[in-house]
Protein backbone atom coordinates (compact mmCIF):
# COMPACT_ATOMS: atom_id res chain seq x y z
CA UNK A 1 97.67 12.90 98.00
CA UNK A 2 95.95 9.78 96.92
CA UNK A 3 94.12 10.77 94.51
CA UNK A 4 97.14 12.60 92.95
CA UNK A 5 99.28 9.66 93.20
CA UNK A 6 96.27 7.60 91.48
CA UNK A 7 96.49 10.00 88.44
CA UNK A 8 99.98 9.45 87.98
CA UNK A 9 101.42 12.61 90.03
CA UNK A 10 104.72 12.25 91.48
CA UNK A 11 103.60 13.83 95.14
CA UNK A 12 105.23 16.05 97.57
CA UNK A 13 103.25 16.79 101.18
CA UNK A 14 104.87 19.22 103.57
CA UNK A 15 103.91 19.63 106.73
CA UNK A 16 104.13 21.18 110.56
CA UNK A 17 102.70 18.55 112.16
CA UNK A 18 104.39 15.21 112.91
CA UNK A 19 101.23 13.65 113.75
CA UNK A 20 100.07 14.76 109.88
CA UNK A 21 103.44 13.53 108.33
CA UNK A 22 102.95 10.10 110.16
CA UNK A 23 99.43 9.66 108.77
CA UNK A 24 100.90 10.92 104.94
CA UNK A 25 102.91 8.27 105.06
CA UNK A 26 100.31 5.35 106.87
CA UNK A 27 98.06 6.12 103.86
CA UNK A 28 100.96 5.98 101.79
CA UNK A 29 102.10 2.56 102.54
CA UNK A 30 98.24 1.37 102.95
CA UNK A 31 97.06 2.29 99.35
CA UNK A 32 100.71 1.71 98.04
CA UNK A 33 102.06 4.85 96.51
CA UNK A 34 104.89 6.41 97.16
CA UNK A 35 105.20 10.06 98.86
CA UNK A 36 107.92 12.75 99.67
CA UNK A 37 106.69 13.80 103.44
CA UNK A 38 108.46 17.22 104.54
CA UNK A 39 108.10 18.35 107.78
CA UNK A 40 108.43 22.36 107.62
CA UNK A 41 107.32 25.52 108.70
CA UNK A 42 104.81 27.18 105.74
CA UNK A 43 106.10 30.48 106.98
CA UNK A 44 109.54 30.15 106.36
CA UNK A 45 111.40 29.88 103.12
CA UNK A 46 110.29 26.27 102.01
CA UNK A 47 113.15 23.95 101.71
CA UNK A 48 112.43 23.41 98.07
CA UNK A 49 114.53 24.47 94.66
CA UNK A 50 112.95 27.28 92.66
CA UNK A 51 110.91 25.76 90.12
CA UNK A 52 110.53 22.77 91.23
CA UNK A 53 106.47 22.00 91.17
CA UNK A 54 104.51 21.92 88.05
CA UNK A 55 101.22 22.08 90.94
CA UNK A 56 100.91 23.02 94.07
CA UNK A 57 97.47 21.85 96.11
CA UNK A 58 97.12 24.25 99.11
CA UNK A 59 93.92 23.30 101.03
CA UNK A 60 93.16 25.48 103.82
CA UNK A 61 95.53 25.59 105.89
CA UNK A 62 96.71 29.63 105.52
CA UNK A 63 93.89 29.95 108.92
CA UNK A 64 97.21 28.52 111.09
CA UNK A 65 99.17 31.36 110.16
CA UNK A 66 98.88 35.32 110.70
CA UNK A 67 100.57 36.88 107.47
CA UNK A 68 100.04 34.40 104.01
CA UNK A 69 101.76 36.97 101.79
CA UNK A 70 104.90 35.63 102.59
CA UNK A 71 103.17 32.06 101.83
CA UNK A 72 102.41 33.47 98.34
CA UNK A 73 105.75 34.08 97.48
CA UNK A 74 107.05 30.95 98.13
CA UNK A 75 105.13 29.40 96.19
CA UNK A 76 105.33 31.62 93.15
CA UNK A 77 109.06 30.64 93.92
CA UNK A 78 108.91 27.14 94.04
CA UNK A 79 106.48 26.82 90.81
CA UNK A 80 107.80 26.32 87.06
CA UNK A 81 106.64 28.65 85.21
CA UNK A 82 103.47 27.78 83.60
CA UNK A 83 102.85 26.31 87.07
CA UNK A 84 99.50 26.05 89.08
CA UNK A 85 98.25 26.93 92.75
CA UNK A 86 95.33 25.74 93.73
CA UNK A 87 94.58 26.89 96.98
CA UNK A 88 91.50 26.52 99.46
CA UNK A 89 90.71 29.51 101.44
CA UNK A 90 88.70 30.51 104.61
CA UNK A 91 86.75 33.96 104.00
CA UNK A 92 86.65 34.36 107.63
CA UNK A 93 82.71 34.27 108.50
CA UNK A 94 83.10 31.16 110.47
CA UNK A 95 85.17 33.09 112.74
CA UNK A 96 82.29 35.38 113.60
CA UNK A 97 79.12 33.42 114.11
CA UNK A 98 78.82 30.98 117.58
CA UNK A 99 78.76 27.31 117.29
CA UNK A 100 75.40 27.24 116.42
CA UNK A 101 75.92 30.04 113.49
CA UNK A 102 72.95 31.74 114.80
CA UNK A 103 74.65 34.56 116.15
CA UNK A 104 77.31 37.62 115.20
CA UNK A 105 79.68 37.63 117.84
CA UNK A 106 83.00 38.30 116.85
CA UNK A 107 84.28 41.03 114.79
CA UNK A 108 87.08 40.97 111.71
CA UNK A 109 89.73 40.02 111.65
CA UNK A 110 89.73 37.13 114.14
CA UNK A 111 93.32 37.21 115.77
CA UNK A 112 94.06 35.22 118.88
CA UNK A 113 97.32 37.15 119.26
CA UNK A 114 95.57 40.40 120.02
CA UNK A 115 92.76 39.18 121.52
CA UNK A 116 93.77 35.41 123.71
CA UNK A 117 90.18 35.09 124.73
CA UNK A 118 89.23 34.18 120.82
CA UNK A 119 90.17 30.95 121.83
CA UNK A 120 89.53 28.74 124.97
CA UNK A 121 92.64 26.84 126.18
CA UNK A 122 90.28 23.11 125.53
CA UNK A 123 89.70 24.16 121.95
CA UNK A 124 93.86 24.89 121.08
CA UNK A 125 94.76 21.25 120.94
CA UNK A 126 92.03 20.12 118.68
CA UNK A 127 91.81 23.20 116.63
CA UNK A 128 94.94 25.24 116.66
CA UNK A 129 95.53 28.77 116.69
CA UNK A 130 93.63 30.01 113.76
CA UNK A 131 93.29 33.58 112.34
CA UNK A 132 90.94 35.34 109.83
CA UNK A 133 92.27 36.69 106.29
CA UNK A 134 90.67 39.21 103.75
CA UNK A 135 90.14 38.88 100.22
CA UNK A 136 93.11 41.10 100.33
CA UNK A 137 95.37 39.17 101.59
CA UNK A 138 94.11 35.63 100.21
CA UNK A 139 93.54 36.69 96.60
CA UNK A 140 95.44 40.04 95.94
CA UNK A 141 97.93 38.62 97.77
CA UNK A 142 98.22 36.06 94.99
CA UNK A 143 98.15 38.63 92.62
CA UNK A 144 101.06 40.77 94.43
CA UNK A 145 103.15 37.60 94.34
CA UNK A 146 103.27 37.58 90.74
CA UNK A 147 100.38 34.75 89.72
CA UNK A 148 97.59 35.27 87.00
CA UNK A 149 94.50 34.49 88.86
CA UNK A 150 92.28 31.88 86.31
CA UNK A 151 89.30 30.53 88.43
CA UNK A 152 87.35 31.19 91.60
CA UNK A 153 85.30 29.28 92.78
CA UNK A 154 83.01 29.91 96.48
CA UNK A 155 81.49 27.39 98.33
CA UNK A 156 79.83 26.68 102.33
CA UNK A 157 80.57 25.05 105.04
CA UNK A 158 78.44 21.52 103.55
CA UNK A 159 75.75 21.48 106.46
CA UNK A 160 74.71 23.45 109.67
CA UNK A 161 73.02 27.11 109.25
CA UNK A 162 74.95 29.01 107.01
CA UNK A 163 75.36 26.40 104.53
CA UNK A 164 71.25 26.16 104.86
CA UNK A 165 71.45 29.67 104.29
CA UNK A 166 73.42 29.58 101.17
CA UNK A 167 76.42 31.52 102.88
CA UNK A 168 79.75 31.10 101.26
CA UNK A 169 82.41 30.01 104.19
CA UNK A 170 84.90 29.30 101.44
CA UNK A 171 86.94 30.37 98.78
CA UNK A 172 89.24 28.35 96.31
CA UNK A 173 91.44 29.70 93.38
CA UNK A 174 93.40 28.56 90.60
CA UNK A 175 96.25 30.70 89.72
CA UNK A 176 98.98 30.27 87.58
CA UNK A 177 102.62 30.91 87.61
CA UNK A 178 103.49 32.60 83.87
CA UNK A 179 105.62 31.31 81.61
CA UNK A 180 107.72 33.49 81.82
C-alpha cells in the first residue's frame, strides 16, 4: 500500500487478520498516507459496491483458502470495467518438496482438510492453513470469471534450491475487467 499511496492511489486493504489490519494502518500513520483498512472474509461476498476499483493488487494470499473461483468473481464484480487484477499466485511446488527442497514428498493438490497431517500443529500459527491450486483454478479461473488475461509473468522462490535450480514457485497475472 505504500507505494500505491506514493503514486497518488487512493488505497483500499482488506483483510482477515486483525493483526494485518493493525500493521496497515501503523505503516499508514508512520509514512503518512491515508488508508481504508477492511477487515473481511476473501471468501465471502466482499463488502464493496460493484464497480468500485479501477485496480485491484492481490498478492498471494488465494494459498489461505480452498476454492478461489468464488474469489474471482468478486473481483470481476467489484472492478470498473476497464479495470485491472493483478494477482500473485502460488503454482503449488513448494507444497511438495521438504524444507530443504531436496526432496518430492507430497503429492498435488496439497489440502490440509483431507489430509490434517500436511500440517504440524507448531507450524498453523505462523503459517496458516494453506492449500495448493492448479493453473486451472488460478488462471482459467480468471478467465471463467469473465477477465481478459494480458500478462503472465513466472518467477522462484528468490533463494534456496529451487530458485538455484531455476524452478518457477510463482505465478503473477494481469487481467483486465472489459469495458464493457
Amino acid at each position: 500500500m505504500p507505494l500505491f499511496a506514493a503514486m497518488g492511489a487512493v488505497c483500499t486493504v482488506l483483510d482477515y487478520s486483525e493483526k494485518q489490519i493493525a500493521s496497515e494502518r501503523m505503516v499508514a500513520e508512520r509514512e503518512g498516507y491515508e488508508i481504508r483498512a477492511v477487515r473481511a472474509d476473501m471468501t465471502r461476498p466482499l463488502p464493496f459496491e460493484d464497480g468500485e476499483f479501477d485496480l485491484i493488487f492481490h498478492p498471494v494470499s488465494n494459498c489461505y483458502v480452498q476454492d478461489v473461483r468464488p474469489i474471482w468473481r468478486e473481483c470481476f464484480r467489484v472492478l470498473a470495467p476497464g479495470g485491472r487484477l493483478l494477482a500473485g499466485l502460488d503454482n503449488g511446488f513448494n507444497y511438495v518438496v521438504d524444507d530443504g527442497e531436496e526432496r518430492v514428498i507430497h503429492g498435488l493438490p496439497f489440502n490440509p482438510l483431507r489430509d490434517p497431517s500436511l500440517i504440524p500443529a507448531d507450524e498453523l500459527a505462523d503459517w496458516g492453513m494453506q492449500f495448493s491450486h492448479t493453473l486451472d483454478e488460478q488462471i482459467r479461473g480468471q478467465i471463467q470469471a469473465g477477465f481478459s488475461l494480458l500478462d503472465l509473468y513466472e518467477d522462484t522462490n528468490g533463494k534456496g534450491r529451487l530458485h538455484e535450480l531455476g524452478i518457477p514457485t510463482f505465478w503473477a497475472t494481469c487481467a483486465e475487467k472489459p469495458q464493457a
